[in-house]
C-alpha atoms as a PDB file:
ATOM      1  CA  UNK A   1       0.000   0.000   0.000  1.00  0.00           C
ATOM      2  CA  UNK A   2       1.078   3.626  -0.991  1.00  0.00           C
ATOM      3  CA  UNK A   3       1.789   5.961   1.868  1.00  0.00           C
ATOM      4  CA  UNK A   4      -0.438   8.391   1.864  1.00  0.00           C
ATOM      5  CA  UNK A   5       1.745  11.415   1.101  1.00  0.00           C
ATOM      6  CA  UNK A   6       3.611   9.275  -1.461  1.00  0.00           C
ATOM      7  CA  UNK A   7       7.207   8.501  -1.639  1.00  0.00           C
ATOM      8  CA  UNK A   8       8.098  11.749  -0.210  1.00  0.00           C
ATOM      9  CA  UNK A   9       5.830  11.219   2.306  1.00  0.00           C
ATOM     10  CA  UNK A  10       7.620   8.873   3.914  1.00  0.00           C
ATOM     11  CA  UNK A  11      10.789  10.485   3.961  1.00  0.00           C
ATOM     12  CA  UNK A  12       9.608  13.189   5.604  1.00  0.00           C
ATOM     13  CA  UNK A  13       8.211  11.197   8.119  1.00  0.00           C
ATOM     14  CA  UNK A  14      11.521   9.682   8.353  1.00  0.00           C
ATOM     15  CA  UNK A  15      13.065  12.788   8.344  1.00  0.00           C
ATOM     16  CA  UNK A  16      10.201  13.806  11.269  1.00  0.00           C
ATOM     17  CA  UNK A  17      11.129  10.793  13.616  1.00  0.00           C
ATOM     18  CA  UNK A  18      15.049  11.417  13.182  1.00  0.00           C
ATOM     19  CA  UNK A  19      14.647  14.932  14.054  1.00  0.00           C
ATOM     20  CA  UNK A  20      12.613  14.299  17.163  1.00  0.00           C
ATOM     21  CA  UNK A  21      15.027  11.583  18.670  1.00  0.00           C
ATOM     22  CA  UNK A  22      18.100  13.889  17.897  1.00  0.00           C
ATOM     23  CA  UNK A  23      16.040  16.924  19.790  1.00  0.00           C
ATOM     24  CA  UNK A  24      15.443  14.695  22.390  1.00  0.00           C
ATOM     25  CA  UNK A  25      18.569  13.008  23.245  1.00  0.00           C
ATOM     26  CA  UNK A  26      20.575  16.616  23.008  1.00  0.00           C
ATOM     27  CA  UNK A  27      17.889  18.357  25.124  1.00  0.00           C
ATOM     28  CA  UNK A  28      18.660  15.480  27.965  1.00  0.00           C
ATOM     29  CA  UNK A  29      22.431  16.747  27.687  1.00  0.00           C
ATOM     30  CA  UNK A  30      21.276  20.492  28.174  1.00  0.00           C
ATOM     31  CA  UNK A  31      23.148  20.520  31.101  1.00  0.00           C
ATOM     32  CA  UNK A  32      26.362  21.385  30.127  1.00  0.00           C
ATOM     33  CA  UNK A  33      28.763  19.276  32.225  1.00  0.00           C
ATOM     34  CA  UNK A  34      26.676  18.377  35.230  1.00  0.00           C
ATOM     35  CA  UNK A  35      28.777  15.032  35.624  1.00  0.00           C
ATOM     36  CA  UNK A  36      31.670  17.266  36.220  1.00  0.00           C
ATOM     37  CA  UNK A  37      30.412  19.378  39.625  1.00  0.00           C
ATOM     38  CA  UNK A  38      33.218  19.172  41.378  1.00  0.00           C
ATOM     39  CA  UNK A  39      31.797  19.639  45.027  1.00  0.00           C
ATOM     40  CA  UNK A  40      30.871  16.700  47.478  1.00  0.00           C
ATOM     41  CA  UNK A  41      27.419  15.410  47.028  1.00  0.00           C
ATOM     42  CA  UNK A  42      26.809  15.461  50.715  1.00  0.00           C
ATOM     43  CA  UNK A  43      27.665  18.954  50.811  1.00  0.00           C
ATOM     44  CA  UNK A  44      24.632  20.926  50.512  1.00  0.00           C
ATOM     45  CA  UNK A  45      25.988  22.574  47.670  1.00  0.00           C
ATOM     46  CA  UNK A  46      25.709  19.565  44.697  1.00  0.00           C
ATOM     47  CA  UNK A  47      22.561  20.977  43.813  1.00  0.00           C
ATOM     48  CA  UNK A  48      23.479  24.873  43.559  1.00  0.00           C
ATOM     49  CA  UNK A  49      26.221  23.470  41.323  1.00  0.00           C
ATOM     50  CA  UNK A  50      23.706  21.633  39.287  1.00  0.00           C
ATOM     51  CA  UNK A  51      21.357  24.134  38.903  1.00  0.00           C
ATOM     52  CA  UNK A  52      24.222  26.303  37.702  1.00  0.00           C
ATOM     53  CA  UNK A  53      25.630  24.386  34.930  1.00  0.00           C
ATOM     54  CA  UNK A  54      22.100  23.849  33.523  1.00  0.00           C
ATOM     55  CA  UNK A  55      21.564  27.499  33.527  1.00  0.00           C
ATOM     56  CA  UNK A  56      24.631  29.200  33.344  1.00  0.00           C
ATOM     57  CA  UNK A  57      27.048  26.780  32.199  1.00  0.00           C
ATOM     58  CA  UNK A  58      26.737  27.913  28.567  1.00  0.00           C
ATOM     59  CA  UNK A  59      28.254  31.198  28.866  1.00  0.00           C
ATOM     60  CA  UNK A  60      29.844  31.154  32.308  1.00  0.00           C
ATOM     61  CA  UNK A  61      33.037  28.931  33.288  1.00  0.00           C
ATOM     62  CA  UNK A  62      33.453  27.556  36.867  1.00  0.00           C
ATOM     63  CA  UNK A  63      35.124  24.503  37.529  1.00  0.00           C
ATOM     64  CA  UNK A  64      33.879  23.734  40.659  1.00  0.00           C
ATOM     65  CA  UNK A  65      29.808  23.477  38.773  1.00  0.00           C
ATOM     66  CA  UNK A  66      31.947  21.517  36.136  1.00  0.00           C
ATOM     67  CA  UNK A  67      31.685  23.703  33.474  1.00  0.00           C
ATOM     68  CA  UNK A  68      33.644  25.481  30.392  1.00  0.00           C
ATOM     69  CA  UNK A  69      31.437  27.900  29.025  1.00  0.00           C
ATOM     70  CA  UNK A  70      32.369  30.886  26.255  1.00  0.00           C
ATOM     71  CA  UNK A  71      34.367  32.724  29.363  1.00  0.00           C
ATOM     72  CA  UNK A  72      36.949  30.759  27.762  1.00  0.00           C
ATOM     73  CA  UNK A  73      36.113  31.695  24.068  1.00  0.00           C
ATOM     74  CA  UNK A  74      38.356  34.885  22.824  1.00  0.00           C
ATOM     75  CA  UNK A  75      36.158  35.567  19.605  1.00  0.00           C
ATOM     76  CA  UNK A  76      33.067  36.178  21.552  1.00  0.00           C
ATOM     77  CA  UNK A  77      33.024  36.682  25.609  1.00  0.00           C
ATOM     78  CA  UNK A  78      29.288  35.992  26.341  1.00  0.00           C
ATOM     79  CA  UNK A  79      29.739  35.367  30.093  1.00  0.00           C
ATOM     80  CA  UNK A  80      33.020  36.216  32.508  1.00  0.00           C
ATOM     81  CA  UNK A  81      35.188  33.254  33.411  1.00  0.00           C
ATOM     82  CA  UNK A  82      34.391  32.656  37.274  1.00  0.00           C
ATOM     83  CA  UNK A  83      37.059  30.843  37.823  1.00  0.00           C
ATOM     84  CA  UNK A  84      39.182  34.001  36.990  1.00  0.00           C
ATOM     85  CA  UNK A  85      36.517  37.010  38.992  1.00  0.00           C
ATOM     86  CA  UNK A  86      35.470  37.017  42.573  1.00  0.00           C
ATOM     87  CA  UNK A  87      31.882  37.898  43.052  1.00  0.00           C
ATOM     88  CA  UNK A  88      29.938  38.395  46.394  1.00  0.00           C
ATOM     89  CA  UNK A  89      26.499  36.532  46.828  1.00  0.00           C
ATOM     90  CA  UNK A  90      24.905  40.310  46.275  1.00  0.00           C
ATOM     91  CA  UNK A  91      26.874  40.508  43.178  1.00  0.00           C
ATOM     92  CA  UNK A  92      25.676  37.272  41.519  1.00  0.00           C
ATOM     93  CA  UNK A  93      22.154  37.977  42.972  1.00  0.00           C
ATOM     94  CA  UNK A  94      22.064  41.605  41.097  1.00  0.00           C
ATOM     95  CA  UNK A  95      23.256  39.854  37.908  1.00  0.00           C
ATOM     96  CA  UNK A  96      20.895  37.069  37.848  1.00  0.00           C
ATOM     97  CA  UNK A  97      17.825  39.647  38.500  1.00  0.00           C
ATOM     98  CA  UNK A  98      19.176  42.334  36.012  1.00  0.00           C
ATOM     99  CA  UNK A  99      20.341  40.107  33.004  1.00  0.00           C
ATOM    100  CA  UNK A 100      23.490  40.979  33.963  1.00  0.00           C
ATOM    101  CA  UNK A 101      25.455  44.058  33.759  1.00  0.00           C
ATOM    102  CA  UNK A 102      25.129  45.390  30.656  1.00  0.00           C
ATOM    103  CA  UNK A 103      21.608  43.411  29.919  1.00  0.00           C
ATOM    104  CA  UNK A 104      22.919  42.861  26.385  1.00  0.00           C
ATOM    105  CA  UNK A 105      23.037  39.018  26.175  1.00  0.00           C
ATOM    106  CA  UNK A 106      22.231  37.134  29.827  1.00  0.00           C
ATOM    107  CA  UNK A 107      18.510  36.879  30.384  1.00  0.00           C
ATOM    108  CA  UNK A 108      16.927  38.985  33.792  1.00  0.00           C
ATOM    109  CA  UNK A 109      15.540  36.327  36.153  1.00  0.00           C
ATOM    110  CA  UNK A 110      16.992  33.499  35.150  1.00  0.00           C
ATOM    111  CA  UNK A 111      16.398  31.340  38.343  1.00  0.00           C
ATOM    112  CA  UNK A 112      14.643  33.085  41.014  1.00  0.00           C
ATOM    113  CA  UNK A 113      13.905  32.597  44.721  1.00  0.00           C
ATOM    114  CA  UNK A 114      16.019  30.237  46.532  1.00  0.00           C
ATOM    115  CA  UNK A 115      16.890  28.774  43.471  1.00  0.00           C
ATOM    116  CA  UNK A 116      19.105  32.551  42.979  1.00  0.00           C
ATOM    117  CA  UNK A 117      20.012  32.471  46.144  1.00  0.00           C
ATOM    118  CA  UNK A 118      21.528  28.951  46.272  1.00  0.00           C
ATOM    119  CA  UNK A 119      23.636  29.820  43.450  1.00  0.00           C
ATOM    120  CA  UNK A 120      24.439  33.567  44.023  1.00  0.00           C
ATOM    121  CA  UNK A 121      26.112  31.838  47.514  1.00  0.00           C
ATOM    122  CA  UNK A 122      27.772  28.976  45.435  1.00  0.00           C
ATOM    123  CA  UNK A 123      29.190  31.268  42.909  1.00  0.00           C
ATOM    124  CA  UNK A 124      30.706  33.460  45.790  1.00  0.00           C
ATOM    125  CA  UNK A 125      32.142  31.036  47.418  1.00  0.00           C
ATOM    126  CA  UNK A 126      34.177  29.401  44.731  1.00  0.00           C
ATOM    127  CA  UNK A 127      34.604  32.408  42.297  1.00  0.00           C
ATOM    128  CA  UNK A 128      38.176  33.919  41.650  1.00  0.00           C
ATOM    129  CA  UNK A 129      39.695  30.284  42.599  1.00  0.00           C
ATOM    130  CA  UNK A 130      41.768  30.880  39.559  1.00  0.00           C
ATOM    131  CA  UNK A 131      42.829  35.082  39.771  1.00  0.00           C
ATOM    132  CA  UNK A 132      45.934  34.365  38.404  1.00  0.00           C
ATOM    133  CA  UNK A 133      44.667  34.457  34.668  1.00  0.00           C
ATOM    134  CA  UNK A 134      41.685  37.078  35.329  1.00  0.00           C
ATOM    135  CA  UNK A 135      40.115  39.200  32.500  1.00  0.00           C
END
């Protein structure tokens, strides 16, 4: 039996199905290095890490949340290396409610609550761990 959109038809069905299980297996990887926290699971602090590689981790680098992000990336500098900046908890808090600094490219309010809090304090307390190569 013919498909009913024809031959095309089924390629683009096929084409359909491919494109949904690629979507699908990158969107589970969103997280941008999660594996990599490097804090102690016990620690209070695994999940401020987590929460800030899947929501910072693309622009911003911090090894201790197991992340590289475009800190790193001289062409384009979408988010400061903190590995290489100290920040205080009302720093990162201002940041995260004011899409940054400039409001340019990181967006206002992304994680709020304790969520913001949790990180803003994670951030400050291992920002700057690496001055010696600061921007």
């Amino acid at each position: 039996m013919e498909h009913p959109f024809g031959k095309s038809g089924r390629w683009a069905a096929a084409a359909l199905v491919a494109t949904a299980a690629l979507v699908a297996g990158s969107a589970s990887g969103c997280g941008f290095g999660e594996d990599g926290v490097d804090v102690a699971k016990g620690s209070g602090e695994k999940k401020a890490a987590e929460l800030f590689a899947a929501n910072c981790g693309g622009c911003h680098t911090l090894s201790a949340a197991g992340v590289v992000g475009t800190g790193n990336n001289s062409s384009r500098v979408q988010g400061p290396n903190l590995n290489q900046r100290k920040e205080t908890v009302g720093s990162v808090l201002y940041a995260i409610r004011n899409g940054g600094y400039s409001g340019a490219v990181m967006p206002q309010n992304i994680l709020v609550g304790k969520e913001a809090e949790k990180v803003a304090r994670f951030v400050a307390r291992y920002a700057g761990t690496d001055v010696s190569g600061g921007k």
